[in-house]
PDB file of N, CA and C in Angstrom:
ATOM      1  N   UNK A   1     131.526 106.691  92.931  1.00  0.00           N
ATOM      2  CA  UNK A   1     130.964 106.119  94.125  1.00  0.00           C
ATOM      3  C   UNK A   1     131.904 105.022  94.622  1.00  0.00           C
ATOM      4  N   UNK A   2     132.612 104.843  96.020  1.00  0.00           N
ATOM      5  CA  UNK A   2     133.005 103.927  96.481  1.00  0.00           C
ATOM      6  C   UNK A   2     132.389 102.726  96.737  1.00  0.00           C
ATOM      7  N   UNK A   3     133.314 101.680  96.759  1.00  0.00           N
ATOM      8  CA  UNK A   3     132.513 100.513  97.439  1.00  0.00           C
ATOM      9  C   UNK A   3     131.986 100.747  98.914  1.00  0.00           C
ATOM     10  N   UNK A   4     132.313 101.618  99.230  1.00  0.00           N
ATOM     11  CA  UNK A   4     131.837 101.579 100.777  1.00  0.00           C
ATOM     12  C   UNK A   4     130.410 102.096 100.329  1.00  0.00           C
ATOM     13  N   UNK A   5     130.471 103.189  99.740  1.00  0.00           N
ATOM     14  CA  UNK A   5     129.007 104.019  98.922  1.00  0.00           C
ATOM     15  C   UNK A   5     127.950 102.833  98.114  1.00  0.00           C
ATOM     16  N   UNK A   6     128.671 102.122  97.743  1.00  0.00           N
ATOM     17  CA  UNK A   6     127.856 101.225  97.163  1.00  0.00           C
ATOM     18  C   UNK A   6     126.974  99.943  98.251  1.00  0.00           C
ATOM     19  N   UNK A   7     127.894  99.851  98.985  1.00  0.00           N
ATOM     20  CA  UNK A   7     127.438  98.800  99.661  1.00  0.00           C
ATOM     21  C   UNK A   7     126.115  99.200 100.877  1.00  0.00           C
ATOM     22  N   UNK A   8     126.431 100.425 101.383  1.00  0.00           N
ATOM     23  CA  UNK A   8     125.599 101.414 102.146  1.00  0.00           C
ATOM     24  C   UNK A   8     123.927 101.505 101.200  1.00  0.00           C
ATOM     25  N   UNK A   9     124.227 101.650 100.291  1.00  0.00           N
ATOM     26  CA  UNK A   9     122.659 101.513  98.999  1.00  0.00           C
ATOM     27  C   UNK A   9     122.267 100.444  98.806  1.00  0.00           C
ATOM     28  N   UNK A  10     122.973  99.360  98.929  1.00  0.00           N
ATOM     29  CA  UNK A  10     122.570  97.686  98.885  1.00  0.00           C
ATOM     30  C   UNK A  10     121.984  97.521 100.210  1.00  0.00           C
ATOM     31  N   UNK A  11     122.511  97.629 101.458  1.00  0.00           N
ATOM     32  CA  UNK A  11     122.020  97.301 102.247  1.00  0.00           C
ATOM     33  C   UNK A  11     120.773  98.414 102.450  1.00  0.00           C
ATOM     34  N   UNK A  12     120.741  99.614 102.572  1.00  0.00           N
ATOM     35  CA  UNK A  12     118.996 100.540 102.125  1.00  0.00           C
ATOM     36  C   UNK A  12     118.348  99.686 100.948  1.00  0.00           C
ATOM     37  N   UNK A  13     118.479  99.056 100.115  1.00  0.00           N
ATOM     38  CA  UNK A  13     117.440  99.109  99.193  1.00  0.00           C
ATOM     39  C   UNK A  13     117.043  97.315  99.644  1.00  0.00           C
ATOM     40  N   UNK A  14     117.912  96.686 100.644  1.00  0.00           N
ATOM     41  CA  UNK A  14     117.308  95.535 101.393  1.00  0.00           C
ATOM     42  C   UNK A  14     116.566  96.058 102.809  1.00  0.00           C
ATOM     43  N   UNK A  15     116.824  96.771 103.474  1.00  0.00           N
ATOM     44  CA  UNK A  15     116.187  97.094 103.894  1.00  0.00           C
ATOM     45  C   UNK A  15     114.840  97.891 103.983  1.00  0.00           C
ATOM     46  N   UNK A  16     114.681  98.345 102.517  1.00  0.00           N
ATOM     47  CA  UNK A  16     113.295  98.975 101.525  1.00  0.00           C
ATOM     48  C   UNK A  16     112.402  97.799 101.528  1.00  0.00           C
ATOM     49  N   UNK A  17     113.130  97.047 101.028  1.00  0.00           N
ATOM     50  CA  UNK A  17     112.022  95.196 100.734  1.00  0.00           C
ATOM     51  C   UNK A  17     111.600  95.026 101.529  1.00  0.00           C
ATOM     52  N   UNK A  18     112.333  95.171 102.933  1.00  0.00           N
ATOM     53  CA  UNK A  18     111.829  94.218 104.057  1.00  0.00           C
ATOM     54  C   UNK A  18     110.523  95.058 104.748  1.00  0.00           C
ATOM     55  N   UNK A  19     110.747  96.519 104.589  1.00  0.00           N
ATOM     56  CA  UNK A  19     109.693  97.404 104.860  1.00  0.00           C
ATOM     57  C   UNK A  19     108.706  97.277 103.628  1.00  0.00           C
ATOM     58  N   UNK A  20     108.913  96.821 102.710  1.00  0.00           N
ATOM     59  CA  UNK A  20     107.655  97.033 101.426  1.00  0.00           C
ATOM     60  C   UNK A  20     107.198  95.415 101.851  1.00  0.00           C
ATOM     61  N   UNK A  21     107.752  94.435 102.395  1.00  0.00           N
ATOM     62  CA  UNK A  21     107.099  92.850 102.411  1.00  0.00           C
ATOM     63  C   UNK A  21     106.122  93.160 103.535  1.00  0.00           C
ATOM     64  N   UNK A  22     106.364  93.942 104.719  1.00  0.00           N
ATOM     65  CA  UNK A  22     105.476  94.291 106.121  1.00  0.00           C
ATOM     66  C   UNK A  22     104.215  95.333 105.294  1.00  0.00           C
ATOM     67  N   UNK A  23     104.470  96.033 104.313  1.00  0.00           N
ATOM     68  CA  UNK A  23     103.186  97.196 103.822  1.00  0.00           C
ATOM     69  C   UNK A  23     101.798  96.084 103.677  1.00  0.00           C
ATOM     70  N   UNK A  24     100.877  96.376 104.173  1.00  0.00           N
ATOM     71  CA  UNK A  24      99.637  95.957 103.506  1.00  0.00           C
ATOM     72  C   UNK A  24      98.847  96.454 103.050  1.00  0.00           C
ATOM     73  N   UNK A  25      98.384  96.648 101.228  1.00  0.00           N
ATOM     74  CA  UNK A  25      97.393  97.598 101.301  1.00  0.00           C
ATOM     75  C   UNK A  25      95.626  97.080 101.249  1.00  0.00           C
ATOM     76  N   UNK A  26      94.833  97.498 101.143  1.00  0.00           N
ATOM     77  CA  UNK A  26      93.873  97.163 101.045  1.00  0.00           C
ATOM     78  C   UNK A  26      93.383  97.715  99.846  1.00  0.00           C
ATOM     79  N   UNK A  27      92.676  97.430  99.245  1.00  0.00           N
ATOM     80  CA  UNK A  27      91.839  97.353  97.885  1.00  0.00           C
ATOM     81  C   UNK A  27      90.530  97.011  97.941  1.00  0.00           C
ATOM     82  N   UNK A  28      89.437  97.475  97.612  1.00  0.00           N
ATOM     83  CA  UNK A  28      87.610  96.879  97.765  1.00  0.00           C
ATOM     84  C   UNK A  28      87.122  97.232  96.217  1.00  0.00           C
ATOM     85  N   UNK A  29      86.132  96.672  96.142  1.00  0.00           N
ATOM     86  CA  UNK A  29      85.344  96.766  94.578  1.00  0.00           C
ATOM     87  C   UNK A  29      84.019  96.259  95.723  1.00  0.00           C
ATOM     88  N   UNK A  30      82.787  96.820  94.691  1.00  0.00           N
ATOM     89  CA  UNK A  30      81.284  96.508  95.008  1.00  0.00           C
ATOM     90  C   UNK A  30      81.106  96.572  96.470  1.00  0.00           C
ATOM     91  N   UNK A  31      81.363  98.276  96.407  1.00  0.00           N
ATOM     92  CA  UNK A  31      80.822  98.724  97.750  1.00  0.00           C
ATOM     93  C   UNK A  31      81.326  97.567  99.375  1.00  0.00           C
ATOM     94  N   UNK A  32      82.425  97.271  98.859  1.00  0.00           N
ATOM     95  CA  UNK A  32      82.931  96.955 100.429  1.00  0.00           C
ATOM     96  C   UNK A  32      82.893  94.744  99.790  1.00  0.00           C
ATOM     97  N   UNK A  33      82.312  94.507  99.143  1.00  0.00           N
ATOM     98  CA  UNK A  33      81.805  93.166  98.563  1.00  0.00           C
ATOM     99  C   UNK A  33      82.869  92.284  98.645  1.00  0.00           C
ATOM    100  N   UNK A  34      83.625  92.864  97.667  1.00  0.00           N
ATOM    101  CA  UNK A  34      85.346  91.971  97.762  1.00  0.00           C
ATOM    102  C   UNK A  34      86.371  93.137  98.105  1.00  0.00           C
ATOM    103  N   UNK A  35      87.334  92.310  99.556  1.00  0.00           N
ATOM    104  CA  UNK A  35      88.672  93.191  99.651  1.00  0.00           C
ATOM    105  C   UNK A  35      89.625  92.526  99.453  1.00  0.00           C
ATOM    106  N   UNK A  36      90.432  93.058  98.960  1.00  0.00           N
ATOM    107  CA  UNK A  36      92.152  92.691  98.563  1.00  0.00           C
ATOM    108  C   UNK A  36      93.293  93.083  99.229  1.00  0.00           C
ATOM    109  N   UNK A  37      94.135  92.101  99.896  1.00  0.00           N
ATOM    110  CA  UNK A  37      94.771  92.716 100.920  1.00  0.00           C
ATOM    111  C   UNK A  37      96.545  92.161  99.834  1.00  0.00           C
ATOM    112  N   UNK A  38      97.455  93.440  99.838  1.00  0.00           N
ATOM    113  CA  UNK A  38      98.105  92.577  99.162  1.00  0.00           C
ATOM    114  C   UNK A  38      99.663  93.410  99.741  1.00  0.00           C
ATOM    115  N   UNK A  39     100.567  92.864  99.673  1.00  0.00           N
ATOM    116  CA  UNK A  39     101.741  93.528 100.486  1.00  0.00           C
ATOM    117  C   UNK A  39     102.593  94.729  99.634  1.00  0.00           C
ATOM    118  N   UNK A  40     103.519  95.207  99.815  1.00  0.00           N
ATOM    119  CA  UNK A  40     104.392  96.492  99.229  1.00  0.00           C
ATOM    120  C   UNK A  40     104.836  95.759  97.713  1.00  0.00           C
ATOM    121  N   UNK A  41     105.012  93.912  98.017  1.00  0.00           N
ATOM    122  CA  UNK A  41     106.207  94.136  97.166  1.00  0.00           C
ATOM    123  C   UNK A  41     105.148  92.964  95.979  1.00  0.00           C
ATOM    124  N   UNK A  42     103.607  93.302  96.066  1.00  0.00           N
ATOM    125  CA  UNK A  42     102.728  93.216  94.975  1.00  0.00           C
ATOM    126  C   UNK A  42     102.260  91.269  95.285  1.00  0.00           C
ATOM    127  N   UNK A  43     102.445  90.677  96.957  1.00  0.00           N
ATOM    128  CA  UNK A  43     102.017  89.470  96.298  1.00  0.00           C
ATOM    129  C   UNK A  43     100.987  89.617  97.402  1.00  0.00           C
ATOM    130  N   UNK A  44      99.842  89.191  96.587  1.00  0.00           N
ATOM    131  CA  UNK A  44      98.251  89.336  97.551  1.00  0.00           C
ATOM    132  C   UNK A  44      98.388  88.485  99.018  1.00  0.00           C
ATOM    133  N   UNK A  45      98.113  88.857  99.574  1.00  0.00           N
ATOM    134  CA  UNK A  45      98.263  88.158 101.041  1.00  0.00           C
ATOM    135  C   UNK A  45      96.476  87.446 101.442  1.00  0.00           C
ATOM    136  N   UNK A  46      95.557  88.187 101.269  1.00  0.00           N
ATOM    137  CA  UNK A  46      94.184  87.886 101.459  1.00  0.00           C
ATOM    138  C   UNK A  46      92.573  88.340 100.090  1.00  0.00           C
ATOM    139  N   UNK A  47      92.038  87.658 100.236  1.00  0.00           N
ATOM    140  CA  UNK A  47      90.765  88.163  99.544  1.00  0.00           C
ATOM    141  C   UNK A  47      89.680  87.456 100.491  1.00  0.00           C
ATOM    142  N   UNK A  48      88.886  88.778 100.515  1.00  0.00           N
ATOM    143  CA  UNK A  48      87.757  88.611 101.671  1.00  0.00           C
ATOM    144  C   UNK A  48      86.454  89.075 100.129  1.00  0.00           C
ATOM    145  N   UNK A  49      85.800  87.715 100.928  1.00  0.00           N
ATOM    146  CA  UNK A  49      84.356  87.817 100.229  1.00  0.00           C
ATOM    147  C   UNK A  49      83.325  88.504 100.700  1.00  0.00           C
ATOM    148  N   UNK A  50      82.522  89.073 100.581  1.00  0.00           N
ATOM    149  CA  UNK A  50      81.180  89.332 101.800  1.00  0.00           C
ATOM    150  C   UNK A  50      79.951  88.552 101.324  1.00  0.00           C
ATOM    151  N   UNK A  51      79.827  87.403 102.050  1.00  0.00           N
ATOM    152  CA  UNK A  51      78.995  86.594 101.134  1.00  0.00           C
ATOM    153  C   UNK A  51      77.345  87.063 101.030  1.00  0.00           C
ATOM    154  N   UNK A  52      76.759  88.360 101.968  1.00  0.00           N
ATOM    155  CA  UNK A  52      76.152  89.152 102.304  1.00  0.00           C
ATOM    156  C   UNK A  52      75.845  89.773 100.822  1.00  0.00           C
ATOM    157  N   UNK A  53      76.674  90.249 100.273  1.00  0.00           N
ATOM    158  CA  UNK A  53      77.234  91.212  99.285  1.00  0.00           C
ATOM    159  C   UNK A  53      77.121  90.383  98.598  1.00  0.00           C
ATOM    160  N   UNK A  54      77.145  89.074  97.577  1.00  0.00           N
ATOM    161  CA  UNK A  54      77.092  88.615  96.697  1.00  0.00           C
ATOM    162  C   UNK A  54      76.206  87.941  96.022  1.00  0.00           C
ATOM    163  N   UNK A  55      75.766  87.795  94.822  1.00  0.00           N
ATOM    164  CA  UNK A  55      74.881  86.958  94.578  1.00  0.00           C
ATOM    165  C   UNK A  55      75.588  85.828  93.616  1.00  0.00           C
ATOM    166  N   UNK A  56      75.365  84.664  93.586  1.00  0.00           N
ATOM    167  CA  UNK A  56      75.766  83.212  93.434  1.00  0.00           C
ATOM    168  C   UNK A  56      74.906  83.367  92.492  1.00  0.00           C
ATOM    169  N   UNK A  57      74.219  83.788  92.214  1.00  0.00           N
ATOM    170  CA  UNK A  57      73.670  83.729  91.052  1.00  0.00           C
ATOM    171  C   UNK A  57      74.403  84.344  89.367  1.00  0.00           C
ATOM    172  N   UNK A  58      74.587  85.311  90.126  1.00  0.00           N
ATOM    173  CA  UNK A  58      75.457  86.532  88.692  1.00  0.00           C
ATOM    174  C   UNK A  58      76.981  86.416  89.425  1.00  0.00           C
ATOM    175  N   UNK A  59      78.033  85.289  89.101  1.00  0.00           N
ATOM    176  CA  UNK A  59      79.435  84.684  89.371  1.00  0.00           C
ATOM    177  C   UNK A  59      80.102  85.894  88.758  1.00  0.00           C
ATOM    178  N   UNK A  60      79.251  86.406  87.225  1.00  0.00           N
ATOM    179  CA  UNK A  60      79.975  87.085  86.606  1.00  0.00           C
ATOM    180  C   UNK A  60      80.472  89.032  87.173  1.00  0.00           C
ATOM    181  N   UNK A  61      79.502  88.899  88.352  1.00  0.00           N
ATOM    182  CA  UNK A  61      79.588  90.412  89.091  1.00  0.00           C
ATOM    183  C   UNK A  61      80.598  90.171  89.671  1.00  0.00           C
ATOM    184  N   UNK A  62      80.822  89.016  90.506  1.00  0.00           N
ATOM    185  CA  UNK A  62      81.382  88.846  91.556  1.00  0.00           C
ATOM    186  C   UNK A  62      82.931  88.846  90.860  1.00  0.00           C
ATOM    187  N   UNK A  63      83.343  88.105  89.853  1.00  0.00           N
ATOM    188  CA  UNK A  63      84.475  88.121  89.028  1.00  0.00           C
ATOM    189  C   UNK A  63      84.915  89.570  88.907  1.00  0.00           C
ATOM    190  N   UNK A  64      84.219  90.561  88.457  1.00  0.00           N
ATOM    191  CA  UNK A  64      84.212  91.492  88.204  1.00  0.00           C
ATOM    192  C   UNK A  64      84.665  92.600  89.144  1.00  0.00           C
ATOM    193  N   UNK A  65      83.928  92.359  90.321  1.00  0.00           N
ATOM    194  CA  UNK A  65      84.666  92.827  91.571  1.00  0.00           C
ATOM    195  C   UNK A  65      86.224  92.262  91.864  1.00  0.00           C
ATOM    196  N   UNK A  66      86.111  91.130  91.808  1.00  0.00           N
ATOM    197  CA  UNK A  66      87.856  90.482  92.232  1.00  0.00           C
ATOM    198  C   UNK A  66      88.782  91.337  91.362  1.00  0.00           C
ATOM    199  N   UNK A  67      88.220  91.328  89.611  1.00  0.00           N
ATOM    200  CA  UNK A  67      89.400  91.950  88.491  1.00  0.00           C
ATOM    201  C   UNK A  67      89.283  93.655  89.792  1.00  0.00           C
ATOM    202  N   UNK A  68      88.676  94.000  89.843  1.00  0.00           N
ATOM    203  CA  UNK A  68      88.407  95.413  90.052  1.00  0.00           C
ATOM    204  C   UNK A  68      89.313  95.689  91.092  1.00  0.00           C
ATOM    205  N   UNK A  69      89.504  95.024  92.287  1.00  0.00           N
ATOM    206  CA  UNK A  69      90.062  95.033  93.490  1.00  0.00           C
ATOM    207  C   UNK A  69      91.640  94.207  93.463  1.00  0.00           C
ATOM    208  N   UNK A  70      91.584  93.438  93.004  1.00  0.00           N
ATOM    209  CA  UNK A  70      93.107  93.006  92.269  1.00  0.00           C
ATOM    210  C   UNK A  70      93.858  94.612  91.850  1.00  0.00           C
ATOM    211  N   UNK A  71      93.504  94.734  90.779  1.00  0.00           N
ATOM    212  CA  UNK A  71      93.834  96.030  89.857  1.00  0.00           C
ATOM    213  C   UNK A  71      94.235  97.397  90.432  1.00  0.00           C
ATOM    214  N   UNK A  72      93.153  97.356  90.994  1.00  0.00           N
ATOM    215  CA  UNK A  72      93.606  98.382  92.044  1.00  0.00           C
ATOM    216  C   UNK A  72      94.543  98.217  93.557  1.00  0.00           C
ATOM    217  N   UNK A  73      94.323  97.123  93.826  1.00  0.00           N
ATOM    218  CA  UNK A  73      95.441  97.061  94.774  1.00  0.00           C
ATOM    219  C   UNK A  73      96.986  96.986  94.522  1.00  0.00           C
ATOM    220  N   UNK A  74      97.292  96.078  93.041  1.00  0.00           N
ATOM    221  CA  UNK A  74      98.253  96.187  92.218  1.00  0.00           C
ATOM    222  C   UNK A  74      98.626  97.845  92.190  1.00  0.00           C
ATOM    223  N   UNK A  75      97.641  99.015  91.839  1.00  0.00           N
ATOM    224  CA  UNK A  75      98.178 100.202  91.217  1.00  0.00           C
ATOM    225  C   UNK A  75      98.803 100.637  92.478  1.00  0.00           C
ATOM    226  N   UNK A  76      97.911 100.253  93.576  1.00  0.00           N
ATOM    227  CA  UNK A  76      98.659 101.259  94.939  1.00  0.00           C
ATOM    228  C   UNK A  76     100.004 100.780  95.340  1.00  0.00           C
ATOM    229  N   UNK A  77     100.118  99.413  95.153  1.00  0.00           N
ATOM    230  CA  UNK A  77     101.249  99.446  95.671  1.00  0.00           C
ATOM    231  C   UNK A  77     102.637  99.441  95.187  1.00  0.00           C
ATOM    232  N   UNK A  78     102.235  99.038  94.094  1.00  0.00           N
ATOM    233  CA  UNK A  78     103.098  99.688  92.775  1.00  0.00           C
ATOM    234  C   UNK A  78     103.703 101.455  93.322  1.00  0.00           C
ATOM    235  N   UNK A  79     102.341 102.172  93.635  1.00  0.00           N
ATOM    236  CA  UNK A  79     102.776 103.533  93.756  1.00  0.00           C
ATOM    237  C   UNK A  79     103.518 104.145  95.181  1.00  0.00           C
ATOM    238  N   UNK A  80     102.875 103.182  96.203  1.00  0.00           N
ATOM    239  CA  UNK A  80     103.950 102.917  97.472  1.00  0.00           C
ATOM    240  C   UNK A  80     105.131 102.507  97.104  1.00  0.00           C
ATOM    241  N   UNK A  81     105.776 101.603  96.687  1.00  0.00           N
ATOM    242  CA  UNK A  81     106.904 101.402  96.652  1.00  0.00           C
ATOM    243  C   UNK A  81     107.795 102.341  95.174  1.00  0.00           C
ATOM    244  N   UNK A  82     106.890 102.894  94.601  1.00  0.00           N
ATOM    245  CA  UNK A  82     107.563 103.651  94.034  1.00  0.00           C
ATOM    246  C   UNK A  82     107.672 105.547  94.689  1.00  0.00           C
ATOM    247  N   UNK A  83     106.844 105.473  95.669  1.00  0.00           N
ATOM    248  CA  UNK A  83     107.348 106.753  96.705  1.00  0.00           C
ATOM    249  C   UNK A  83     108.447 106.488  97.191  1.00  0.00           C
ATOM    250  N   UNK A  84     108.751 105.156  97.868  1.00  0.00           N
ATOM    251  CA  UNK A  84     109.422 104.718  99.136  1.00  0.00           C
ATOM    252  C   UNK A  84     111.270 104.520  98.251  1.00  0.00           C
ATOM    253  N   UNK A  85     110.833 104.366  96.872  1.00  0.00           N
ATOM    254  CA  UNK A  85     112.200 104.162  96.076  1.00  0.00           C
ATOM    255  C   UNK A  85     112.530 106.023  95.406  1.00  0.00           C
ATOM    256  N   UNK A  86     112.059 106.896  96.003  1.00  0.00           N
ATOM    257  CA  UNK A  86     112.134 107.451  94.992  1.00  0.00           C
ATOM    258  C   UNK A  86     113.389 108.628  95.480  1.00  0.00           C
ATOM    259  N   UNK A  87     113.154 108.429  96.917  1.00  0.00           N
ATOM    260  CA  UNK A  87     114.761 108.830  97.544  1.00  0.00           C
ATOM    261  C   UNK A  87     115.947 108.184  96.637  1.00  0.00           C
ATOM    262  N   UNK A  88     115.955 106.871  96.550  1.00  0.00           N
ATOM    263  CA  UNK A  88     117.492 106.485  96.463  1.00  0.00           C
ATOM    264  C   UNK A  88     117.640 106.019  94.714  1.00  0.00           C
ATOM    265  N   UNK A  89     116.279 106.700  93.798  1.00  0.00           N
ATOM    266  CA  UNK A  89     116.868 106.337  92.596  1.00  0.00           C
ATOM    267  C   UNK A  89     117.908 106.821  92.188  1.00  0.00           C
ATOM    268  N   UNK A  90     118.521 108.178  92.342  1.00  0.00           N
ATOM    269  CA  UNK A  90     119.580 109.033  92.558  1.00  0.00           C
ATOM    270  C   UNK A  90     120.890 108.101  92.364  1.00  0.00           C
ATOM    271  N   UNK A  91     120.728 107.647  93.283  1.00  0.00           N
ATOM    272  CA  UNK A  91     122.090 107.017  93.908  1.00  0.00           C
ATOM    273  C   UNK A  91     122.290 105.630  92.966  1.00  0.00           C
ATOM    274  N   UNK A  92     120.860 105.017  93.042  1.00  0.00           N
ATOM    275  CA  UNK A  92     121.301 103.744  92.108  1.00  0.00           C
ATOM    276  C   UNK A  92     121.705 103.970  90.391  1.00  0.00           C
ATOM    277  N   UNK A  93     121.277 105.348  90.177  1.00  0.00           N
ATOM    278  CA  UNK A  93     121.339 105.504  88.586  1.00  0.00           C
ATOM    279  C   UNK A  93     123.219 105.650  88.366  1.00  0.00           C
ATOM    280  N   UNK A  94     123.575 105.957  89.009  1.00  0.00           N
ATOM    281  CA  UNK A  94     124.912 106.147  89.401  1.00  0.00           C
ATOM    282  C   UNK A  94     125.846 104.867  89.367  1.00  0.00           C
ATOM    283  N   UNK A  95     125.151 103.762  89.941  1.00  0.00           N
ATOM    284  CA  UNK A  95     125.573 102.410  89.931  1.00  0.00           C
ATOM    285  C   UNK A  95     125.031 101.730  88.635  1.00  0.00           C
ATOM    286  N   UNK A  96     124.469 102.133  87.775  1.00  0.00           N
ATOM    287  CA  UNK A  96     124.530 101.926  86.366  1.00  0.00           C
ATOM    288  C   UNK A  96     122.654 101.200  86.481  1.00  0.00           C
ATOM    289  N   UNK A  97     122.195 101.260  86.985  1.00  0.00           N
ATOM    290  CA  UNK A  97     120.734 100.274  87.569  1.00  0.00           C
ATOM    291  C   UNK A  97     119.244 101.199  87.223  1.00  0.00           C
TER     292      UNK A  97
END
């Protein structure tokens, strides 16, 4: 691989980030209760409560929903950006990475 080849994959796999920092996914636990809004490149951007949806009484449901909706928003986007990488692993395995 040339440096020209190399440098062409550096600048795609910065330009991957900048499209995985704009991704937002969404995530819910307890029927809509808590959502998790969190970006491509895994750092949560929002958590919406439905205070409708909750009872202040049992903290420990409500916890339960957050682990739930965390977790899962973590798996998706984990799995987005591992679609979105899965063109150019090819090329980086090549560059020793």
């Amino acid at each position: 691989m040339t440096k020209f080849d190399q440098a062409k994959l550096v600048m795609k796999a910065r330009k991957l980030q900048k499209e995985l920092q704009k991704e937002v996914i969404t995530a819910e636990a307890g029927n809509g209760a808590v959502k998790v809004d969190i970006t491509g490149e895994q750092k949560i951007k929002k958590i919406f409560i439905d205070p409708e949806a909750v009872d202040l009484d049992d903290i420990g449901q409500l916890e339960m929903w957050l682990e739930e909706a965390v977790k899962e928003a973590i798996v998706r986007s984990q799995k987005l950006a591992a679609e979105k990488m899965q063109p150019m692993m090819g090329a980086l395995s090549q560059l020793g990475m």
